[in-house]
C-alpha atoms as a PDB file:
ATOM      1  CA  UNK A   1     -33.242 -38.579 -18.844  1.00  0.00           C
ATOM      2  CA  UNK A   2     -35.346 -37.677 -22.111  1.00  0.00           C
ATOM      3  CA  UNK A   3     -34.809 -37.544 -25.336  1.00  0.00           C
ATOM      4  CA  UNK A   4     -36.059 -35.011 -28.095  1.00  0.00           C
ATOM      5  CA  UNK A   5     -37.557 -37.031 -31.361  1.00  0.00           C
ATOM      6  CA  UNK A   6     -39.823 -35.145 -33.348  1.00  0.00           C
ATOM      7  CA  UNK A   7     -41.157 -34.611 -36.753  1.00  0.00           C
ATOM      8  CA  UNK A   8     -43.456 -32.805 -38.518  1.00  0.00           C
ATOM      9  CA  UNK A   9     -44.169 -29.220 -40.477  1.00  0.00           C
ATOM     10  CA  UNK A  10     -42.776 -26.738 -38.721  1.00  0.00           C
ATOM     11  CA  UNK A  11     -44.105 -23.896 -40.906  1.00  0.00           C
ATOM     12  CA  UNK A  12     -46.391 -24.369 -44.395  1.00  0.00           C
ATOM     13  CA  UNK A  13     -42.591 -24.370 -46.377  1.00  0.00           C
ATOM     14  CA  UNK A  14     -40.494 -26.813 -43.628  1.00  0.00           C
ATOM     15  CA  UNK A  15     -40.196 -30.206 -43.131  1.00  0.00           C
ATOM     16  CA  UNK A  16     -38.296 -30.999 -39.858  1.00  0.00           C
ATOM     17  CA  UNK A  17     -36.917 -34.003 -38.416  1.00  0.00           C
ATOM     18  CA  UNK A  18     -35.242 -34.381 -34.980  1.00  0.00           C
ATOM     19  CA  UNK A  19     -33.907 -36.833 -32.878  1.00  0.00           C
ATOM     20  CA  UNK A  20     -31.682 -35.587 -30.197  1.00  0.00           C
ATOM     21  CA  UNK A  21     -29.764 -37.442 -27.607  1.00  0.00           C
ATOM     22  CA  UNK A  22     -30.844 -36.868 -23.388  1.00  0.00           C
ATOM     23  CA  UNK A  23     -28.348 -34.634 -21.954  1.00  0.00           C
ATOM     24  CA  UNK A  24     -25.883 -36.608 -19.114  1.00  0.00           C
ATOM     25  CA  UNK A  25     -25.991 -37.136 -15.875  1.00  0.00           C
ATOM     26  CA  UNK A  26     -24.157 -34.583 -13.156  1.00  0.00           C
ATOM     27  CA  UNK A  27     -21.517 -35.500 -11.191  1.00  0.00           C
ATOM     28  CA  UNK A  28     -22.068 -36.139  -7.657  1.00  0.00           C
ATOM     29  CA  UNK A  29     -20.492 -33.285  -5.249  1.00  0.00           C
ATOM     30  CA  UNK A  30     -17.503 -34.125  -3.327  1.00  0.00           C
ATOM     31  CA  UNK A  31     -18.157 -34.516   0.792  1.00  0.00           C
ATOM     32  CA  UNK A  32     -17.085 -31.587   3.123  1.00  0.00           C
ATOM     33  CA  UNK A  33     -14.180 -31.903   4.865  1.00  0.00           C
ATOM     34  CA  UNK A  34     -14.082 -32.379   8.878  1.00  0.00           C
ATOM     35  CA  UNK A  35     -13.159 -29.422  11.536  1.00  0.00           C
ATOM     36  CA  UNK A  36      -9.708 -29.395  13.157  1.00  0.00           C
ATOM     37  CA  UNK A  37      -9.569 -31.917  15.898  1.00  0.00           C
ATOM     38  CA  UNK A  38      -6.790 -30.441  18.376  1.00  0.00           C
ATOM     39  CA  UNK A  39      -5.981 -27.033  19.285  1.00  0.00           C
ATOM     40  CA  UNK A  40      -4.469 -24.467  16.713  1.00  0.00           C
ATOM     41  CA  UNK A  41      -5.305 -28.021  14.161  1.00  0.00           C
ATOM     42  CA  UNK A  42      -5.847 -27.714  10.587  1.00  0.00           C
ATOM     43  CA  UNK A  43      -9.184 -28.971   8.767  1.00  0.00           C
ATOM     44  CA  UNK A  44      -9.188 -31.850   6.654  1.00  0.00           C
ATOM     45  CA  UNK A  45      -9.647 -31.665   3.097  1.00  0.00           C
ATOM     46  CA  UNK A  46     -12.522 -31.914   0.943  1.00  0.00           C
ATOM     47  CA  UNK A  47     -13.454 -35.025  -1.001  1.00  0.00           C
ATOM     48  CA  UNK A  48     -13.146 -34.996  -5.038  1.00  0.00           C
ATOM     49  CA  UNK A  49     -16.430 -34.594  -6.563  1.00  0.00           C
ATOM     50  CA  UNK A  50     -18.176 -37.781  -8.527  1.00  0.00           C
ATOM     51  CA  UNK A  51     -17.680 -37.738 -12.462  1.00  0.00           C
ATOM     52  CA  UNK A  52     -20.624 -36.648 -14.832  1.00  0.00           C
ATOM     53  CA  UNK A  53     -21.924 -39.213 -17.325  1.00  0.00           C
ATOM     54  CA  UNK A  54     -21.719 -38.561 -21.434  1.00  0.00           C
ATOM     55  CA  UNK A  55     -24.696 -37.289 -23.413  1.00  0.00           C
ATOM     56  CA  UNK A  56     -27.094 -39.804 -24.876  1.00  0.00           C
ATOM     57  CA  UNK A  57     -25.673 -40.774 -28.347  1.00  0.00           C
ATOM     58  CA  UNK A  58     -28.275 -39.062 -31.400  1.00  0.00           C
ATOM     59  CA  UNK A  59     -30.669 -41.238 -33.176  1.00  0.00           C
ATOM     60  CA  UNK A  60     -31.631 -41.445 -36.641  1.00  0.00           C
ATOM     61  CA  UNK A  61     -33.648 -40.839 -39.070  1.00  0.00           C
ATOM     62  CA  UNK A  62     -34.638 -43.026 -42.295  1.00  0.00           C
ATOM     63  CA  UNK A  63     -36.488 -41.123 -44.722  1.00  0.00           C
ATOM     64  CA  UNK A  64     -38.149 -42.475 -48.162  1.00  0.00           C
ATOM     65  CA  UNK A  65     -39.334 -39.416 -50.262  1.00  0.00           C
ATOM     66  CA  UNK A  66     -41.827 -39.321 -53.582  1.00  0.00           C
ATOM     67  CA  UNK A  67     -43.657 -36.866 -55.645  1.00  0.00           C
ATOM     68  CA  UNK A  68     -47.122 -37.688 -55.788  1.00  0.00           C
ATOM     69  CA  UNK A  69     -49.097 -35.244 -58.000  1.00  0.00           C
ATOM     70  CA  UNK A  70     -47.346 -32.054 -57.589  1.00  0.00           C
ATOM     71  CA  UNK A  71     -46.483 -32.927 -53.852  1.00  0.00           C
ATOM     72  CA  UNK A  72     -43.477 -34.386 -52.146  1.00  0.00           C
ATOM     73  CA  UNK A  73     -44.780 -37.509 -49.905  1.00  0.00           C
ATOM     74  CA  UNK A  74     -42.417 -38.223 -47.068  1.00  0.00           C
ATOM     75  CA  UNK A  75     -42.477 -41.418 -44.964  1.00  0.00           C
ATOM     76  CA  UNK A  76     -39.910 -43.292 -42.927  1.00  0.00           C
ATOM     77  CA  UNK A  77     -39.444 -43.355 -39.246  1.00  0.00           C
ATOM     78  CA  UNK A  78     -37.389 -41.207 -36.383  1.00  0.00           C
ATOM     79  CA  UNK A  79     -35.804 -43.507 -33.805  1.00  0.00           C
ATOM     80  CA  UNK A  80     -34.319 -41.700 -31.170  1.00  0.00           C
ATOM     81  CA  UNK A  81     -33.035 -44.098 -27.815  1.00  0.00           C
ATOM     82  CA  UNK A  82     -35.627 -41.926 -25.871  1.00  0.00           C
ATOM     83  CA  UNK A  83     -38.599 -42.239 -27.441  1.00  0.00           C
ATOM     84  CA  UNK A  84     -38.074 -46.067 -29.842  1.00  0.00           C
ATOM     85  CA  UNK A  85     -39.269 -45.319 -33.110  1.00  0.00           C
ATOM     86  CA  UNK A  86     -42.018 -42.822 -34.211  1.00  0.00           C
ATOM     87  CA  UNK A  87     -43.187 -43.637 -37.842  1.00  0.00           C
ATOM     88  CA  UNK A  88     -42.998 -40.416 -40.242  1.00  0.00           C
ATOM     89  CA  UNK A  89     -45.491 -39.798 -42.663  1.00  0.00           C
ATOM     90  CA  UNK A  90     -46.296 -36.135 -44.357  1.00  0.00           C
ATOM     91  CA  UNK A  91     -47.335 -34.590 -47.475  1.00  0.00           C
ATOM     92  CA  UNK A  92     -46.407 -31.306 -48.608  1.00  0.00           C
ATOM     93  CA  UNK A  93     -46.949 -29.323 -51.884  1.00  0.00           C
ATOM     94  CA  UNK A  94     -44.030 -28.894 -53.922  1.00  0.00           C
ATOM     95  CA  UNK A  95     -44.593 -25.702 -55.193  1.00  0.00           C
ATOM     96  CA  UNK A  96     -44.906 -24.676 -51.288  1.00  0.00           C
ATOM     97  CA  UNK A  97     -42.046 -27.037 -49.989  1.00  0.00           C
ATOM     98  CA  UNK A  98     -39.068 -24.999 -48.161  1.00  0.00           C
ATOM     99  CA  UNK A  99     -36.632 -27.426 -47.008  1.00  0.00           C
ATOM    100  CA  UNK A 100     -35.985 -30.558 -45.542  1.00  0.00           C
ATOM    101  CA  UNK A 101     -34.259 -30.266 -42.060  1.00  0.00           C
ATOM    102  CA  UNK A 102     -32.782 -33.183 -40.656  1.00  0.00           C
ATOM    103  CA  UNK A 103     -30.779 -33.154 -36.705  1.00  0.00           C
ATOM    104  CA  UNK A 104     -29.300 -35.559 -35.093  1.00  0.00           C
ATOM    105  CA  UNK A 105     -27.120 -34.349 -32.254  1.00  0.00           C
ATOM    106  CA  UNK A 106     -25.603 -36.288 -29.184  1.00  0.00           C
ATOM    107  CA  UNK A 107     -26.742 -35.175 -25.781  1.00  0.00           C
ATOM    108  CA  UNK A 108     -24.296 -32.933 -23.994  1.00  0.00           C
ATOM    109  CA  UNK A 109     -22.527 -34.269 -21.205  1.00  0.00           C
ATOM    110  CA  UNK A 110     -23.276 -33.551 -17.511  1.00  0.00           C
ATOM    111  CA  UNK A 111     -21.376 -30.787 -15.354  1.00  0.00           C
ATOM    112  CA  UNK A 112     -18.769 -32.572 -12.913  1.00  0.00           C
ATOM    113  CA  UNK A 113     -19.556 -32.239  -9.197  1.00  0.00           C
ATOM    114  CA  UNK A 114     -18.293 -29.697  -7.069  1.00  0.00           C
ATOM    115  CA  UNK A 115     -15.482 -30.509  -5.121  1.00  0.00           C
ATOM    116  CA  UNK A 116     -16.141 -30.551  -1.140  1.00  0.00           C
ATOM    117  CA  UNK A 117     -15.169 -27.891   1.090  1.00  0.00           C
ATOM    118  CA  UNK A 118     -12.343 -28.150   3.668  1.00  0.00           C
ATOM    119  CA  UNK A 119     -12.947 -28.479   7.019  1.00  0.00           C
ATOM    120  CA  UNK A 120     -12.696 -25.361   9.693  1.00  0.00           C
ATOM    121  CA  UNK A 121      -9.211 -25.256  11.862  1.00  0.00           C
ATOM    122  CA  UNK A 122      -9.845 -25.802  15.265  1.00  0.00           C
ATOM    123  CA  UNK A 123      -9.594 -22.807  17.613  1.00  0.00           C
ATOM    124  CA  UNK A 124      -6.319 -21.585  18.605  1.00  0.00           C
ATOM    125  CA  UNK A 125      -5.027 -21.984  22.460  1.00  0.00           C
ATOM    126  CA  UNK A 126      -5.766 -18.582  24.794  1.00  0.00           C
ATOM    127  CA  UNK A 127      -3.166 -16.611  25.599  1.00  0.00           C
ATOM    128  CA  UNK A 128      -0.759 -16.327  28.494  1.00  0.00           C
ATOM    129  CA  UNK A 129      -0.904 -13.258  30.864  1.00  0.00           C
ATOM    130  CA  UNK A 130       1.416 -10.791  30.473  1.00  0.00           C
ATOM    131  CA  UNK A 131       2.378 -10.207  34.598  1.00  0.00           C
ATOM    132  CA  UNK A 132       5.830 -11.163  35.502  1.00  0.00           C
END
Protein backbone atom coordinates (compact mmCIF):
# COMPACT_ATOMS: atom_id res chain seq x y z
CA UNK A 1 0.00 0.00 0.00
CA UNK A 2 1.27 3.76 -0.43
CA UNK A 3 0.60 6.67 0.90
CA UNK A 4 0.36 10.28 -0.68
CA UNK A 5 2.51 13.00 1.55
CA UNK A 6 3.51 15.91 -0.24
CA UNK A 7 4.28 19.51 0.02
CA UNK A 8 5.34 22.20 -1.79
CA UNK A 9 4.16 25.28 -4.31
CA UNK A 10 1.82 24.12 -6.40
CA UNK A 11 1.52 27.31 -8.48
CA UNK A 12 3.61 30.89 -7.78
CA UNK A 13 0.20 31.91 -5.39
CA UNK A 14 -0.35 28.16 -3.51
CA UNK A 15 1.05 26.58 -0.78
CA UNK A 16 -0.10 22.90 -0.54
CA UNK A 17 0.20 20.33 1.98
CA UNK A 18 -0.94 16.68 1.73
CA UNK A 19 -0.84 13.68 3.54
CA UNK A 20 -3.28 11.11 2.47
CA UNK A 21 -3.95 7.72 3.86
CA UNK A 22 -3.11 4.22 1.34
CA UNK A 23 -6.31 3.05 0.05
CA UNK A 24 -7.40 -0.72 1.67
CA UNK A 25 -6.92 -3.86 0.85
CA UNK A 26 -9.64 -5.98 -1.47
CA UNK A 27 -11.43 -8.65 -0.31
CA UNK A 28 -10.49 -12.00 -1.35
CA UNK A 29 -13.15 -13.69 -3.91
CA UNK A 30 -15.28 -16.37 -2.64
CA UNK A 31 -14.35 -20.16 -4.15
CA UNK A 32 -16.60 -21.64 -6.96
CA UNK A 33 -18.92 -23.98 -6.09
CA UNK A 34 -18.61 -27.87 -7.16
CA UNK A 35 -20.73 -29.61 -10.18
CA UNK A 36 -23.70 -31.84 -9.31
CA UNK A 37 -22.49 -35.19 -8.21
CA UNK A 38 -25.53 -37.63 -9.15
CA UNK A 39 -27.84 -37.59 -11.93
CA UNK A 40 -30.51 -34.73 -12.42
CA UNK A 41 -28.17 -33.29 -8.91
CA UNK A 42 -27.99 -29.77 -8.06
CA UNK A 43 -24.54 -27.76 -7.79
CA UNK A 44 -23.24 -26.69 -4.64
CA UNK A 45 -23.08 -23.24 -3.66
CA UNK A 46 -20.53 -20.71 -3.90
CA UNK A 47 -18.29 -19.67 -1.02
CA UNK A 48 -18.75 -15.99 0.60
CA UNK A 49 -16.13 -13.75 -0.58
CA UNK A 50 -13.15 -12.54 2.01
CA UNK A 51 -13.76 -8.99 3.66
CA UNK A 52 -11.81 -5.82 2.38
CA UNK A 53 -9.54 -4.03 4.86
CA UNK A 54 -10.20 -0.06 5.95
CA UNK A 55 -8.29 2.80 4.36
CA UNK A 56 -5.04 3.89 5.93
CA UNK A 57 -5.96 6.50 8.64
CA UNK A 58 -4.64 10.42 7.25
CA UNK A 59 -1.57 11.90 8.66
CA UNK A 60 -0.77 15.25 9.71
CA UNK A 61 0.61 18.12 9.25
CA UNK A 62 2.39 20.64 11.82
CA UNK A 63 2.99 23.88 10.37
CA UNK A 64 4.96 27.00 12.05
CA UNK A 65 4.43 30.15 9.81
CA UNK A 66 6.43 33.79 9.90
CA UNK A 67 6.77 36.85 7.86
CA UNK A 68 10.19 37.47 7.09
CA UNK A 69 10.65 40.70 5.06
CA UNK A 70 7.60 40.93 3.05
CA UNK A 71 7.42 37.02 2.74
CA UNK A 72 5.56 34.34 4.60
CA UNK A 73 8.30 31.58 5.75
CA UNK A 74 6.69 28.22 6.30
CA UNK A 75 8.37 25.29 8.11
CA UNK A 76 7.11 22.28 9.99
CA UNK A 77 6.88 18.75 8.87
CA UNK A 78 4.17 16.32 6.93
CA UNK A 79 4.00 12.88 8.53
CA UNK A 80 1.93 10.68 6.71
CA UNK A 81 2.11 6.56 7.97
CA UNK A 82 3.41 5.98 4.34
CA UNK A 83 6.10 7.98 3.90
CA UNK A 84 7.38 8.90 8.16
CA UNK A 85 7.93 12.42 8.26
CA UNK A 86 9.09 14.80 5.43
CA UNK A 87 10.35 18.16 6.95
CA UNK A 88 8.54 21.34 5.29
CA UNK A 89 10.32 24.31 4.61
CA UNK A 90 9.19 27.19 1.89
CA UNK A 91 9.23 30.78 1.34
CA UNK A 92 6.79 32.65 -0.52
CA UNK A 93 6.17 36.41 -1.16
CA UNK A 94 3.33 37.81 0.52
CA UNK A 95 2.23 40.09 -1.86
CA UNK A 96 2.17 36.86 -4.30
CA UNK A 97 0.86 34.31 -1.62
CA UNK A 98 -2.66 32.61 -2.68
CA UNK A 99 -3.57 30.27 -0.07
CA UNK A 100 -2.57 27.80 2.23
CA UNK A 101 -4.08 24.30 1.44
CA UNK A 102 -3.91 21.78 3.94
CA UNK A 103 -5.51 17.70 3.31
CA UNK A 104 -5.58 15.14 5.32
CA UNK A 105 -7.95 12.42 4.21
CA UNK A 106 -8.22 8.65 5.30
CA UNK A 107 -7.62 6.09 2.62
CA UNK A 108 -10.76 4.60 1.18
CA UNK A 109 -11.55 1.23 1.99
CA UNK A 110 -11.09 -1.81 -0.30
CA UNK A 111 -14.00 -3.36 -2.55
CA UNK A 112 -15.32 -6.73 -0.87
CA UNK A 113 -14.63 -9.91 -2.88
CA UNK A 114 -16.88 -11.36 -5.21
CA UNK A 115 -18.87 -14.02 -4.06
CA UNK A 116 -18.10 -17.58 -5.80
CA UNK A 117 -20.14 -19.03 -8.40
CA UNK A 118 -22.38 -22.10 -7.92
CA UNK A 119 -21.56 -25.18 -9.17
CA UNK A 120 -23.17 -26.74 -12.62
CA UNK A 121 -26.18 -29.47 -12.01
CA UNK A 122 -25.22 -32.65 -13.11
CA UNK A 123 -26.79 -33.95 -16.33
CA UNK A 124 -30.20 -35.20 -16.29
CA UNK A 125 -30.98 -39.17 -16.84
CA UNK A 126 -31.87 -40.12 -20.83
CA UNK A 127 -35.07 -40.81 -21.62
CA UNK A 128 -37.19 -43.92 -21.89
CA UNK A 129 -38.44 -45.13 -25.36
CA UNK A 130 -41.68 -44.50 -26.23
CA UNK A 131 -42.63 -48.35 -27.84
CA UNK A 132 -45.16 -50.22 -25.89
Amino acid sequence: MTATASSGILSAMDLVYIVDGARGSDGADGYHGSSGMFSGGDGSDGGDAGYATPGRPAGRVLLGLATVDSALEVGGQCVSGGYGARPVSDHAPLDALGEIVVRAVGGDGGDGGDGGDGGSGARGSSGRDATR
